[in-house]
Protein backbone atom coordinates (compact mmCIF):
# COMPACT_ATOMS: atom_id res chain seq x y z
CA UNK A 1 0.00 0.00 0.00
CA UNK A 2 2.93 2.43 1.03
CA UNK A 3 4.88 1.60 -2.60
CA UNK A 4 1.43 3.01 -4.36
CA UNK A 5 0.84 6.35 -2.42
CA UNK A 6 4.60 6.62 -3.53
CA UNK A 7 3.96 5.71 -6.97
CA UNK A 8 0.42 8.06 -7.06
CA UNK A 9 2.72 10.93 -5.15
CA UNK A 10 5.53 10.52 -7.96
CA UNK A 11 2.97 10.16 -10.96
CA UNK A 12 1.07 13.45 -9.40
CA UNK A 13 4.43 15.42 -9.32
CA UNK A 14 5.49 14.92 -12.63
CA UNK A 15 1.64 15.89 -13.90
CA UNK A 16 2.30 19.31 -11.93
CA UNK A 17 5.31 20.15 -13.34
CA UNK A 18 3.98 19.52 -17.06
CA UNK A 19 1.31 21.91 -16.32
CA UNK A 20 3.31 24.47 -14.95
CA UNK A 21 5.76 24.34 -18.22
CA UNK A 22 2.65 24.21 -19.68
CA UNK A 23 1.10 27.37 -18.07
CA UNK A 24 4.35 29.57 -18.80
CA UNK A 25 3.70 30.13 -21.98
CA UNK A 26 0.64 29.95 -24.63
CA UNK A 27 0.71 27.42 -27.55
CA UNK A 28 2.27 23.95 -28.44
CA UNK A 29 5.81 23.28 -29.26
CA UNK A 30 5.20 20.80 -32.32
CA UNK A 31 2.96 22.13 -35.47
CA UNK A 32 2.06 18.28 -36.17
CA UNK A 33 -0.02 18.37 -32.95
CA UNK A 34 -2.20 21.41 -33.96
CA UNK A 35 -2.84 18.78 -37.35
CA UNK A 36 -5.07 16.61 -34.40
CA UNK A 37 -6.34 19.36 -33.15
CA UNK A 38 -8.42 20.32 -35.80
CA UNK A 39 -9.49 16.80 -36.78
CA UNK A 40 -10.58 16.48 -32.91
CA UNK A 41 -12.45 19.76 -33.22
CA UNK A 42 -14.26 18.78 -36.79
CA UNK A 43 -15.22 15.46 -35.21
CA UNK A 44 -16.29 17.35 -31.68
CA UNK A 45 -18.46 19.55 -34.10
CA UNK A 46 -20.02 16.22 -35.61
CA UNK A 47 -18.08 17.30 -39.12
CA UNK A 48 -16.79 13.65 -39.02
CA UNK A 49 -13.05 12.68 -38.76
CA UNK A 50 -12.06 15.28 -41.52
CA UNK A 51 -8.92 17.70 -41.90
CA UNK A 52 -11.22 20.04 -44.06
CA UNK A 53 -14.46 19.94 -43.60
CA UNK A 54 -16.80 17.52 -46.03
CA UNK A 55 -13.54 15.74 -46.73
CA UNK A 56 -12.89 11.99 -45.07
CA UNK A 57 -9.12 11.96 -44.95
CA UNK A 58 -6.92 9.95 -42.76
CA UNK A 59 -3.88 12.72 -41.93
CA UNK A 60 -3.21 11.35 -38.54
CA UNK A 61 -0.93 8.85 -37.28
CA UNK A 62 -3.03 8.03 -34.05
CA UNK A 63 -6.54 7.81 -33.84
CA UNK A 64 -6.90 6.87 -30.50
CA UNK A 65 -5.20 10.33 -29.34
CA UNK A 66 -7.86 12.34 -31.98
CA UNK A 67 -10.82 9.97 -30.47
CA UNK A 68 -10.05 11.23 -27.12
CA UNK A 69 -9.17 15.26 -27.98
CA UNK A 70 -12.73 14.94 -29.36
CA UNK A 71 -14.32 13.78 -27.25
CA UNK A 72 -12.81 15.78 -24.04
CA UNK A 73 -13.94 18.77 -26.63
CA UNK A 74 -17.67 17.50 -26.90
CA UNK A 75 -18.01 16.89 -23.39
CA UNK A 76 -16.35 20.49 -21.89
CA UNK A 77 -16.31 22.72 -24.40
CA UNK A 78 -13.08 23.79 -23.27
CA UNK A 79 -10.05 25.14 -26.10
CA UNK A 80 -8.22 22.03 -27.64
CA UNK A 81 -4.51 23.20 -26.84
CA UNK A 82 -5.47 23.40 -23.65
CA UNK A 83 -7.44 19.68 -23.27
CA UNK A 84 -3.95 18.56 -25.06
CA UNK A 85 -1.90 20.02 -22.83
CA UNK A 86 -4.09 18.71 -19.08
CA UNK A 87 -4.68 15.00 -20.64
CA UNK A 88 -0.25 14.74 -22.26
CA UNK A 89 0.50 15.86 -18.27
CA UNK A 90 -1.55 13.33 -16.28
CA UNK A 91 -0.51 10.75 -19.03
CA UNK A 92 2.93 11.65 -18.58
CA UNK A 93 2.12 11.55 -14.70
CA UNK A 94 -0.03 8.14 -15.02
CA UNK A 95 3.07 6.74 -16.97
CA UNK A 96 5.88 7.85 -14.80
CA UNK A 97 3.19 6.19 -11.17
CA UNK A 98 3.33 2.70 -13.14
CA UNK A 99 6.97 3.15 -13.99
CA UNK A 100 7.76 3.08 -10.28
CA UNK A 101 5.49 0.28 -9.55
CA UNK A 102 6.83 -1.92 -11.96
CA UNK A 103 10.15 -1.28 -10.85
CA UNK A 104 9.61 -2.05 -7.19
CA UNK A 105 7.23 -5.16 -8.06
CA UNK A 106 9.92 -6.79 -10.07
CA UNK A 107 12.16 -6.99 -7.50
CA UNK A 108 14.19 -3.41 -7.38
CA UNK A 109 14.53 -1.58 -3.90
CA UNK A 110 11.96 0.85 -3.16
CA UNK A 111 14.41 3.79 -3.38
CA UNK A 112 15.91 2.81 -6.59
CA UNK A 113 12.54 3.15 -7.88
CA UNK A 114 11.39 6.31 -6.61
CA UNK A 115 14.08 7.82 -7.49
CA UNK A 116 13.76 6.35 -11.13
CA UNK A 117 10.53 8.11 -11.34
CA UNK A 118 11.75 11.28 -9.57
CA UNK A 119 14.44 11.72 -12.10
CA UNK A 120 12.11 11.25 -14.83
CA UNK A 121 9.57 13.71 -13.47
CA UNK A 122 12.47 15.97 -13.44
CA UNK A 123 13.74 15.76 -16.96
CA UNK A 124 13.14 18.88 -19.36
CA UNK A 125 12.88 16.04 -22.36
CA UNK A 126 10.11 14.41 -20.71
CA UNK A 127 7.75 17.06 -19.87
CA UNK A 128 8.17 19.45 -23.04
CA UNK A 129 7.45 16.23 -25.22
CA UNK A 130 4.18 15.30 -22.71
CA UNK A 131 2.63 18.64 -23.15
CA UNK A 132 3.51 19.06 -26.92
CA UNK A 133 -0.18 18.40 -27.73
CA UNK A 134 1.21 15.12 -29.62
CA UNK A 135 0.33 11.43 -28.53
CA UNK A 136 3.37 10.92 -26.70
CA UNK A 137 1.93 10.93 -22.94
CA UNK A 138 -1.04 8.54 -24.07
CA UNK A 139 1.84 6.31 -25.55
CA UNK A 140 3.74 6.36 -22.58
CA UNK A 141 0.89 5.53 -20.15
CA UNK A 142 -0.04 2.72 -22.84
CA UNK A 143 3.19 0.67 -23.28
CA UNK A 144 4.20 1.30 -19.33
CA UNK A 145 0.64 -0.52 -18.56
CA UNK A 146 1.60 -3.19 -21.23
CA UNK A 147 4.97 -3.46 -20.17
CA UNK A 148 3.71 -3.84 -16.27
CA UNK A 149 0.95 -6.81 -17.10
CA UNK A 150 3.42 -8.83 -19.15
CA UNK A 151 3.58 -12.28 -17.95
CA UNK A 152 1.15 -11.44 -15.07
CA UNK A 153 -2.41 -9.72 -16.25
CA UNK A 154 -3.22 -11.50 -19.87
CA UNK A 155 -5.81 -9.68 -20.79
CA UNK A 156 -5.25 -6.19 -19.45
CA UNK A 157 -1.71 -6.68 -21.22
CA UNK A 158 -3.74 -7.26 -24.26
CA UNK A 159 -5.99 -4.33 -24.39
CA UNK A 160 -3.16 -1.80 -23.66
CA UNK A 161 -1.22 -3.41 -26.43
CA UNK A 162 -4.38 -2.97 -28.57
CA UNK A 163 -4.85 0.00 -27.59
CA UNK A 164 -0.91 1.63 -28.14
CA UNK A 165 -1.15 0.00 -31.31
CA UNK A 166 -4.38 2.83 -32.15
CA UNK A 167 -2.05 5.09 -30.68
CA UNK A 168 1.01 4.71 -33.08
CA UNK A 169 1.04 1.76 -35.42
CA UNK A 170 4.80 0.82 -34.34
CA UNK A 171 3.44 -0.56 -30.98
CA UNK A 172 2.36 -3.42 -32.75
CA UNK A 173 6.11 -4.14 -32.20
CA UNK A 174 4.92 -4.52 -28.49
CA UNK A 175 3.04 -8.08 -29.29
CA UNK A 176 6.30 -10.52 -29.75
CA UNK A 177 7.26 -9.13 -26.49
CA UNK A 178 4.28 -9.54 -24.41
CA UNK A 179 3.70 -13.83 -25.94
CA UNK A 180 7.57 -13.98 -25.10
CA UNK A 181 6.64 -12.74 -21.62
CA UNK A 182 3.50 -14.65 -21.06
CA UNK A 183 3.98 -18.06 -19.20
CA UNK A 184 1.67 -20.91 -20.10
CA UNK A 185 0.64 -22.02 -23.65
CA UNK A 186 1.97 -19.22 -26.68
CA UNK A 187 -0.13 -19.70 -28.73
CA UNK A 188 -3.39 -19.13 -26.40
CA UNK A 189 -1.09 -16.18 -25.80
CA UNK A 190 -0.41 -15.22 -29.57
CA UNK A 191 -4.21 -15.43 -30.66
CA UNK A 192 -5.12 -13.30 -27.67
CA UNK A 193 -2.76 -10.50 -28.66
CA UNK A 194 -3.59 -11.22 -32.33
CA UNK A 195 -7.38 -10.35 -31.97
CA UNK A 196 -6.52 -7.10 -29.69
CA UNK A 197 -4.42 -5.36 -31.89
CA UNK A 198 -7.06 -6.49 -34.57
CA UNK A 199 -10.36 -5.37 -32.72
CA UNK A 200 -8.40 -1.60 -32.42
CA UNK A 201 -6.47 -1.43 -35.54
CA UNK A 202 -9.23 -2.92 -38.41
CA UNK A 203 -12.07 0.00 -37.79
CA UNK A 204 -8.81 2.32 -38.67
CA UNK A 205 -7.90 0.65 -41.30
CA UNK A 206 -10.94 0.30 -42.91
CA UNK A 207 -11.79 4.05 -42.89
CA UNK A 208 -8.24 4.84 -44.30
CA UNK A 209 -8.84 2.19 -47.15
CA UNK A 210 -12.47 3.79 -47.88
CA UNK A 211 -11.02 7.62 -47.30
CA UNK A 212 -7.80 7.15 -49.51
CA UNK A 213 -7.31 3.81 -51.65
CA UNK A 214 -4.78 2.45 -48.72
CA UNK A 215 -4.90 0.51 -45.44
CA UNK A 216 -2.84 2.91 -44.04
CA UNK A 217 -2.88 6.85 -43.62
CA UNK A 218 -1.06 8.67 -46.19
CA UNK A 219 1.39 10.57 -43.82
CA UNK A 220 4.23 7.86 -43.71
CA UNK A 221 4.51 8.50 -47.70
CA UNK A 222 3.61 12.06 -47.54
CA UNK A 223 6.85 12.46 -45.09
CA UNK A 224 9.02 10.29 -47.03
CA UNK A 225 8.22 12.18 -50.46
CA UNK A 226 9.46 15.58 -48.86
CA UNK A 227 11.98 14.92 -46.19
CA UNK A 228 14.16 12.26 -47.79
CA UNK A 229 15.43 14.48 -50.47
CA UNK A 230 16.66 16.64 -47.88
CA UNK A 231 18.14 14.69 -44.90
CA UNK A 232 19.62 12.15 -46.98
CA UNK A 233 19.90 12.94 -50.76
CA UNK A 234 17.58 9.88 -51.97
CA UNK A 235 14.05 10.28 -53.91
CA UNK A 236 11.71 7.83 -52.82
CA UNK A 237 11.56 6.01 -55.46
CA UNK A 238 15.23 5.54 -55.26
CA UNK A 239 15.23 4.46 -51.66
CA UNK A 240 12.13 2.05 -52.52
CA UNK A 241 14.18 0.49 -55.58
CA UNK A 242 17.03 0.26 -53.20
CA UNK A 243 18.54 -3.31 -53.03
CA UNK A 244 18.93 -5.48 -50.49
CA UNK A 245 22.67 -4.57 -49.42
CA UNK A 246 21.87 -0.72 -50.40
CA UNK A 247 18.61 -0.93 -47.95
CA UNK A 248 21.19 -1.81 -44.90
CA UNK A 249 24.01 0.65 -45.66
CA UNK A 250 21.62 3.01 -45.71
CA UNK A 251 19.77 1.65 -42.58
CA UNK A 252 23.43 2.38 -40.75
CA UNK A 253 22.80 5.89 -41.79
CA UNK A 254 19.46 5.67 -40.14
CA UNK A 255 20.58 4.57 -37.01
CA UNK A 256 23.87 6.52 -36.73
CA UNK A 257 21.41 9.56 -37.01
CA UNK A 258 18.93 7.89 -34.29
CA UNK A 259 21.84 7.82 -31.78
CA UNK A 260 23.31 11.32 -32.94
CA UNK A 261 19.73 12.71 -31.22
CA UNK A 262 21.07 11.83 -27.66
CA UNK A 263 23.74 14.87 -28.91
CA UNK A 264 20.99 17.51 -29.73
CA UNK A 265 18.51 19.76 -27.16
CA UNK A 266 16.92 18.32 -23.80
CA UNK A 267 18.37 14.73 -24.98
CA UNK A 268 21.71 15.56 -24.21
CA UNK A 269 20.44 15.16 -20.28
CA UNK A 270 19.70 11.39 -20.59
CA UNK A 271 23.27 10.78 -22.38
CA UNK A 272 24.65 9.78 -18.78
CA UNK A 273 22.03 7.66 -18.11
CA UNK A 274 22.61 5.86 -21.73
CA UNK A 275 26.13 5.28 -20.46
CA UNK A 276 25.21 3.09 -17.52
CA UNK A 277 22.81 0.99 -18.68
CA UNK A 278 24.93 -1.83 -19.72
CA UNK A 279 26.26 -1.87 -15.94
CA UNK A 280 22.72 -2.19 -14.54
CA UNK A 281 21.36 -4.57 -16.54
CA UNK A 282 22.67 -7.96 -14.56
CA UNK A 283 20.49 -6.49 -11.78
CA UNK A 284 17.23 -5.96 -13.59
CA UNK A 285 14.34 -8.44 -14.09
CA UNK A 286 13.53 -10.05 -17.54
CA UNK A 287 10.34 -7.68 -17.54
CA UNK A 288 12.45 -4.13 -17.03
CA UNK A 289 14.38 -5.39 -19.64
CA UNK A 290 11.77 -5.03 -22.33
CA UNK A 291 11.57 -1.31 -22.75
CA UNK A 292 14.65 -1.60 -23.58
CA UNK A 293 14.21 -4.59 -26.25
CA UNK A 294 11.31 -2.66 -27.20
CA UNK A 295 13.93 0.58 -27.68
CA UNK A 296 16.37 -1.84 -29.87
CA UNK A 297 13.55 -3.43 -32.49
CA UNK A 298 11.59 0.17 -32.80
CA UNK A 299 15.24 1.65 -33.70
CA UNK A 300 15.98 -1.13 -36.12
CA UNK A 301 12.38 -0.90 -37.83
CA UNK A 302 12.26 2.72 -38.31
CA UNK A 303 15.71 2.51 -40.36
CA UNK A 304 14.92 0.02 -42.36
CA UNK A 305 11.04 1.08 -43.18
CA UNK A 306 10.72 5.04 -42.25
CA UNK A 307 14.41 6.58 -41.44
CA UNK A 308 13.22 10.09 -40.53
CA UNK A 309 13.80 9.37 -36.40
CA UNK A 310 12.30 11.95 -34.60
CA UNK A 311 12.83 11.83 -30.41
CA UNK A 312 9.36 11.77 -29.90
CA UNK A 313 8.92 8.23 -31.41
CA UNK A 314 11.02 6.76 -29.00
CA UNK A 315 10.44 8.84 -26.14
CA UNK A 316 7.73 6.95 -24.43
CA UNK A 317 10.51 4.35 -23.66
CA UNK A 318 13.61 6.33 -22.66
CA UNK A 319 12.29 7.07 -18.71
CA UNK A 320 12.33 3.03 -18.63
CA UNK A 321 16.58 3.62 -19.06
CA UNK A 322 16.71 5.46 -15.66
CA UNK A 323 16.15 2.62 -13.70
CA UNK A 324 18.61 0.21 -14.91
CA UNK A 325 21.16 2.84 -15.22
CA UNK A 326 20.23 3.87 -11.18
CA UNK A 327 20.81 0.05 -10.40
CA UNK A 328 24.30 0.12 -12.72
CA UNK A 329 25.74 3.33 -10.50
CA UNK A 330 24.64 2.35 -7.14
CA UNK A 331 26.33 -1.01 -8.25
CA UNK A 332 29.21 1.05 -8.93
CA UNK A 333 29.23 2.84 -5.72
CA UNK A 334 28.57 0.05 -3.27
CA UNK A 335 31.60 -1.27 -4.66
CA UNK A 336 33.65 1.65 -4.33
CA UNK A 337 32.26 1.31 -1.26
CA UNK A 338 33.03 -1.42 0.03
CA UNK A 339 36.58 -1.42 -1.14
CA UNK A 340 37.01 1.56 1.01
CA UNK A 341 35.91 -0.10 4.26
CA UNK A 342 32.92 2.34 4.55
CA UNK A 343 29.06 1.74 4.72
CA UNK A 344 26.65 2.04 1.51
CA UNK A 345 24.13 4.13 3.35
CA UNK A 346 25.69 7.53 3.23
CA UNK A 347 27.09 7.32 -0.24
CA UNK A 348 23.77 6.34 -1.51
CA UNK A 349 21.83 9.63 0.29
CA UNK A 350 24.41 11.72 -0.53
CA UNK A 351 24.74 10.44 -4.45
CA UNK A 352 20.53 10.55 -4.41
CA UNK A 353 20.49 14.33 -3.21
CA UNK A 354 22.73 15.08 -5.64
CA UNK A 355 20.76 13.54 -8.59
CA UNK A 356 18.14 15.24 -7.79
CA UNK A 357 19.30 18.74 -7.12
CA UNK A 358 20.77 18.75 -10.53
CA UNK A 359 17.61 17.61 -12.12
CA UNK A 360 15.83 20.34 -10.46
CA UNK A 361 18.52 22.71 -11.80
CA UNK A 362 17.83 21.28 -15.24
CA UNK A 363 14.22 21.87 -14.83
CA UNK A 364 14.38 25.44 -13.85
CA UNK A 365 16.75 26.50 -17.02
CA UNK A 366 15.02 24.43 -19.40
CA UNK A 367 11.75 26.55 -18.21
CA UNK A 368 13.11 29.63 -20.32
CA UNK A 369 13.65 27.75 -23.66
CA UNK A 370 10.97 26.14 -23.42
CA UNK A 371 9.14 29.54 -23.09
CA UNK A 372 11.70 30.79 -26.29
CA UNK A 373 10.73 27.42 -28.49
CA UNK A 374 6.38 28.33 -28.52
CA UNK A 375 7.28 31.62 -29.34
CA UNK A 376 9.26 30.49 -32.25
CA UNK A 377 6.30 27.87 -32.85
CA UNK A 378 3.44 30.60 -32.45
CA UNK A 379 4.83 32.31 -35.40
CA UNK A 380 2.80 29.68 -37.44
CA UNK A 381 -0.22 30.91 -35.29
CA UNK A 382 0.11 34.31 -35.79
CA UNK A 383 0.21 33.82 -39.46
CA UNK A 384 -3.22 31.24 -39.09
CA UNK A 385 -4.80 34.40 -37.17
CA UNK A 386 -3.92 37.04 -40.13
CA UNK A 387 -4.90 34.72 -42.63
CA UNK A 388 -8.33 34.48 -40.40
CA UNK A 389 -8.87 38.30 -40.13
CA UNK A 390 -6.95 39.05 -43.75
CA UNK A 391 -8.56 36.50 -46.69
CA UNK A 392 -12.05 35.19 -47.42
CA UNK A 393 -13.71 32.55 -45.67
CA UNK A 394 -13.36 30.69 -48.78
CA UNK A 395 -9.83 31.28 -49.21
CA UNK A 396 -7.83 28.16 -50.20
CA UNK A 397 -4.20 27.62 -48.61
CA UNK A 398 -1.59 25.90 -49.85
CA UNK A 399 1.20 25.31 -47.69
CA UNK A 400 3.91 22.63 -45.79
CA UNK A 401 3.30 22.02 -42.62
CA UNK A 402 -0.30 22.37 -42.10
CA UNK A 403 -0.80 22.49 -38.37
CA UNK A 404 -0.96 25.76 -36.84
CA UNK A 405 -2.13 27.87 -39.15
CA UNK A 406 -4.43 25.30 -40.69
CA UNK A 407 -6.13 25.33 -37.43
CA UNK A 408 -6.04 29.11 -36.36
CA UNK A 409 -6.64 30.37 -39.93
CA UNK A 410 -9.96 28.16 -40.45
CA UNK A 411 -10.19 27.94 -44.26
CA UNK A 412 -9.82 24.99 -45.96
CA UNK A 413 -5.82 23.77 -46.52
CA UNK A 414 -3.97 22.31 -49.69
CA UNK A 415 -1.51 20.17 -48.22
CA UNK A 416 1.37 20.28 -50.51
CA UNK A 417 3.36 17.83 -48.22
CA UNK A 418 1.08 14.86 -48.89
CA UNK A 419 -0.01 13.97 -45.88
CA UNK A 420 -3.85 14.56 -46.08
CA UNK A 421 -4.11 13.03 -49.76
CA UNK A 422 -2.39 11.20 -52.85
CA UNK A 423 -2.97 13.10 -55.60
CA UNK A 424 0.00 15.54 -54.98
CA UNK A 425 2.61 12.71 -54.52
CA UNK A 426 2.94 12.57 -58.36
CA UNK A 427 4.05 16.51 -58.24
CA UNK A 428 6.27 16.31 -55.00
CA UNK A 429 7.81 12.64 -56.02
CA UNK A 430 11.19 14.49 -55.77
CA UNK A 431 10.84 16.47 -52.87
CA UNK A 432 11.98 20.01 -52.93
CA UNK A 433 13.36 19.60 -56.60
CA UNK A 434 9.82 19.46 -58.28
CA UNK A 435 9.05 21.09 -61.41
CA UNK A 436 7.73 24.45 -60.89
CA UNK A 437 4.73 24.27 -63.70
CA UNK A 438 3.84 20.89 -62.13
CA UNK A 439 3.07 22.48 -58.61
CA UNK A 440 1.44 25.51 -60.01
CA UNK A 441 -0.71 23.41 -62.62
CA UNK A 442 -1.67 21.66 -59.60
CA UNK A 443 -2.33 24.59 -57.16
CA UNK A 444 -4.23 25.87 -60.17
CA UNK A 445 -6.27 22.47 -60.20
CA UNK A 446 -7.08 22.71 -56.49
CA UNK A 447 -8.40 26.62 -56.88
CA UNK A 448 -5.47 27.81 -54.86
CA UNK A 449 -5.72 31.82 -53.88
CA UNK A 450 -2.84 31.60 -51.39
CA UNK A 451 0.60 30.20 -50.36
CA UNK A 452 1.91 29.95 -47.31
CA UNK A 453 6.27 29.22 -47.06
CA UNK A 454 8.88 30.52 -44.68
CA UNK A 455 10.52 32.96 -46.48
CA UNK A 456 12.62 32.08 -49.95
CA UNK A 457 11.23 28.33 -48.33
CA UNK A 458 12.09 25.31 -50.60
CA UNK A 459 8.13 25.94 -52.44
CA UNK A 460 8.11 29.31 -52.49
CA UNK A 461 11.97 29.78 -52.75
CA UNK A 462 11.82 27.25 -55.90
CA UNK A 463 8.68 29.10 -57.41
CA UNK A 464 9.67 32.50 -57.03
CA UNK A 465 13.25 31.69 -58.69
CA UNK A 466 12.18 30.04 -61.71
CA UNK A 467 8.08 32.11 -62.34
CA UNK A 468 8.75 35.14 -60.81
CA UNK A 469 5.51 36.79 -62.15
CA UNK A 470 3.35 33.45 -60.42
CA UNK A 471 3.41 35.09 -57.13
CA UNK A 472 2.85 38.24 -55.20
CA UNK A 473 3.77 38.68 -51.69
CA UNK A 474 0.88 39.88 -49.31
CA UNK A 475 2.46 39.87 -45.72
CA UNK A 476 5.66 38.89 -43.94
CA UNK A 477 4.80 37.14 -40.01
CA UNK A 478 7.40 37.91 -38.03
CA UNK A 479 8.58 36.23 -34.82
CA UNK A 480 11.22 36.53 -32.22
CA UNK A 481 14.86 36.87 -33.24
CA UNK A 482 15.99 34.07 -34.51
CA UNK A 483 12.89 32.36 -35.46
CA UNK A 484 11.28 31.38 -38.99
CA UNK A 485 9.71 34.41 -40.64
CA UNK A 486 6.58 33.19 -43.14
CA UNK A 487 5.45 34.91 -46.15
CA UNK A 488 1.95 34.77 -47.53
CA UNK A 489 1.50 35.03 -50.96
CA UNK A 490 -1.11 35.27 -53.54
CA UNK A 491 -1.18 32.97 -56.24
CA UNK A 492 -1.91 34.69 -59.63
């Protein structure tokens, strides 16, 4: 009973501190979360699960995290960033209270635990990536519930696998895991996890299939189409005519730039922690051992099938690293310890202050860039809100990404990155390098009156190089120093 109010104190701590990064400044730190936003507020509206509205589309990577935006919207009323923001913070919180459980049921001291989740409640990268309006506190509280019924709960394990699988289709990577987990007979085991992954991910893929042509939404090849050009030189119809040995060079390259995002931002914290692992794993149960597994496999299938890593797909997993690299330096210590005649007690408390202290520290600074990254972020909005008060209700926008201002402008969007529809993927096939009459013989096609690029951005930048005359600029959105500035411009 005493190890739960610890676990229910730890998860409510790290809930309060998202909300008060999340109070210290207005707006969302990722523009792909303000793309869920406005599907959740269509569908709250009874519009149905539409990007514009009278248009099925399947722009989303996780339904489950749109299903529940809506309906918090239908039942309070209350603005989406904000519903975001409260349910990605007691996630996070949920997540971090069934962390520490998990660790202390599996045979970890009670200390080691706690501290585990204190750390983690602590840690800038956490909370910013909780509160960033995405999925990623739903998919931590998910795969920590699936990760803490393996081998023990059967069919709890089994919905929350089913159910992180709505959440991000990559979870389905969770199912080997859970029937090599399970004791008893696998393949009672196997058809159990089969048919709840199936029950949540068919209804999903059915409406992508009847909304565009595909069982699954268009966003992986949308992203692929525009983004592999640029990080790694490849169309993708080169990298899907790749060969076998090409496929796992390039995979290296993948992976090297996976592990080169521990270097960048708020991940830099956790590089420490990284380092220890491998001396704390000997300590750990089987169980604890599967984030980690989970970690490996979700590395190793993103840079073979979608090598654009972002943090945030891994995320979910990394507070699961704390632990075992806790039990690998206390290991460390005792020994030190012990070869110095002393007692483990007061190197522990004293080593276990410090941690903390300097996580706290980290908080507090990261509180300022965290402010400094909205504002950079709410340049988007403030272009959505002079598009709003600026162009027709009718206007037409055309513009890469759609998130922010395709929610604060409230006209309908032409989503020249591919993610809400096919029928620009022929135009965009090589990325920033497409043929300027292609794009504006398509903008033509979908009634275009507007384009919206950071300024001399790879569309604009392209278009206004090679058909000067095809555009005319109608305002520059300015934001803080050192931010994007966007251009609006009319299409003629």
């Amino acid at each position: 009973m005493r190890s739960d109010w610890w676990a229910a104190a730890i998860g409510a701590l790290a809930g309060a501190i998202a909300i008060g990064f999340a109070a210290s400044a207005s707006g969302l730190i990722d523009d792909d979360a303000y793309t869920f936003l406005r599907y959740a507020e269509h569908l709250a509206a009874g519009e149905g699960l539409a990007f514009n509205t009278g248009e099925p589309s399947a722009g989303i990577t996780s339904i489950l995290w749109v299903l529940l935006l809506a309906g918090a919207r239908w039942l309070t009323g209350a603005e989406l960033i904000l519903i975001a923001q409260a349910m990605g913070a007691l996630c996070f919180g949920a997540a971090l209270a069934l962390m520490v459980r998990t660790v202390e049921s599996n045979g970890q001291p009670p200390a080691l635990a706690r501290l585990a989740g204190i750390v983690a409640a602590l840690s800038p990268v956490f909370i910013c990536q909780a509160i960033s309006g995405m999925e990623v506190g739903l998919n931590m509280l998910l795969v920590a519930a699936a990760i803490a019924g393996m081998g023990r709960r059967l069919t709890a394990t089994t919905v929350a696998t089913g159910l992180a699988v709505a959440t991000r289709p990559d979870n389905v990577l969770l199912a080997p895991l859970v029937v090599l987990f399970q004791p008893g007979k696998r393949w009672r085991t196997s058809a159990a996890v089969a048919i709840g992954i199936a029950l949540c991910a068919l209804p999903w893929a059915a409406y992508c299939y009847d909304s565009g042509g595909t069982l699954l939404p268009p966003t992986r090849t949308g992203k692929l189409l525009v983004f592999l050009p640029g990080w790694y030189g490849v169309t993708l119809e080169q990298f899907s005519a790749m060969s076998w040995a090409e496929r796992a060079g390039f995979s290296a390259r993948a992976l090297y730039r996976a592990a080169m995002l521990f270097s960048e931002g708020q991940a830099r914290v956790l590089l420490p922690w990284l380092a220890l692992v491998p001396f704390g794993l000997s300590q750990m149960a089987p169980r604890l051992i599967a984030p980690l597994v989970l970690l490996l496999l979700s590395a190793v299938t993103y840079a073979i099938e979608f090598p654009l890593v972002k943090l945030r797909y891994f995320v979910h997993l990394l507070p699961w690293l704390i632990p075992v690299a806790l039990a690998g330096l206390f290991r460390v210590v005792d020994r030190r310890a012990r070869h110095s005649g002393g007692g483990r007690s007061r190197p522990r408390l004293a080593l276990w202050m410090a941690i903390v202290v300097l996580h706290l520290a980290l908080c507090v600074r990261a509180l300022p860039r965290y402010r400094n990254w909205v504002a950079c972020e709410g340049v988007k909005t403030a272009a959505g809100q002079w598009l709003a008060t600026h162009t027709a209700p009718s206007a037409r926008l055309a513009l890469e990404p759609i998130g922010a201002i395709g929610y604060h402008s409230r006209r309908y969007i032409i989503d020249i990155g591919g993610l809400l529809a096919a029928d620009v993927w022929p135009v965009i096939r090589r990325g920033p390098g497409f043929e300027p009459d292609e794009l504006l013989g398509y903008l033509r096609r979908r009634r275009a009156n507007y384009l919206v690029d950071t300024v001399d951005g790879p569309w604009a930048g392209r278009l206004l190089a090679t058909r000067p005359g095809a555009l005319q600029q109608q305002a520059t959105i300015n934001g803080p120093p050192g931010c994007a500035i966007l251009s609006v411009y009319s299409l003629e």
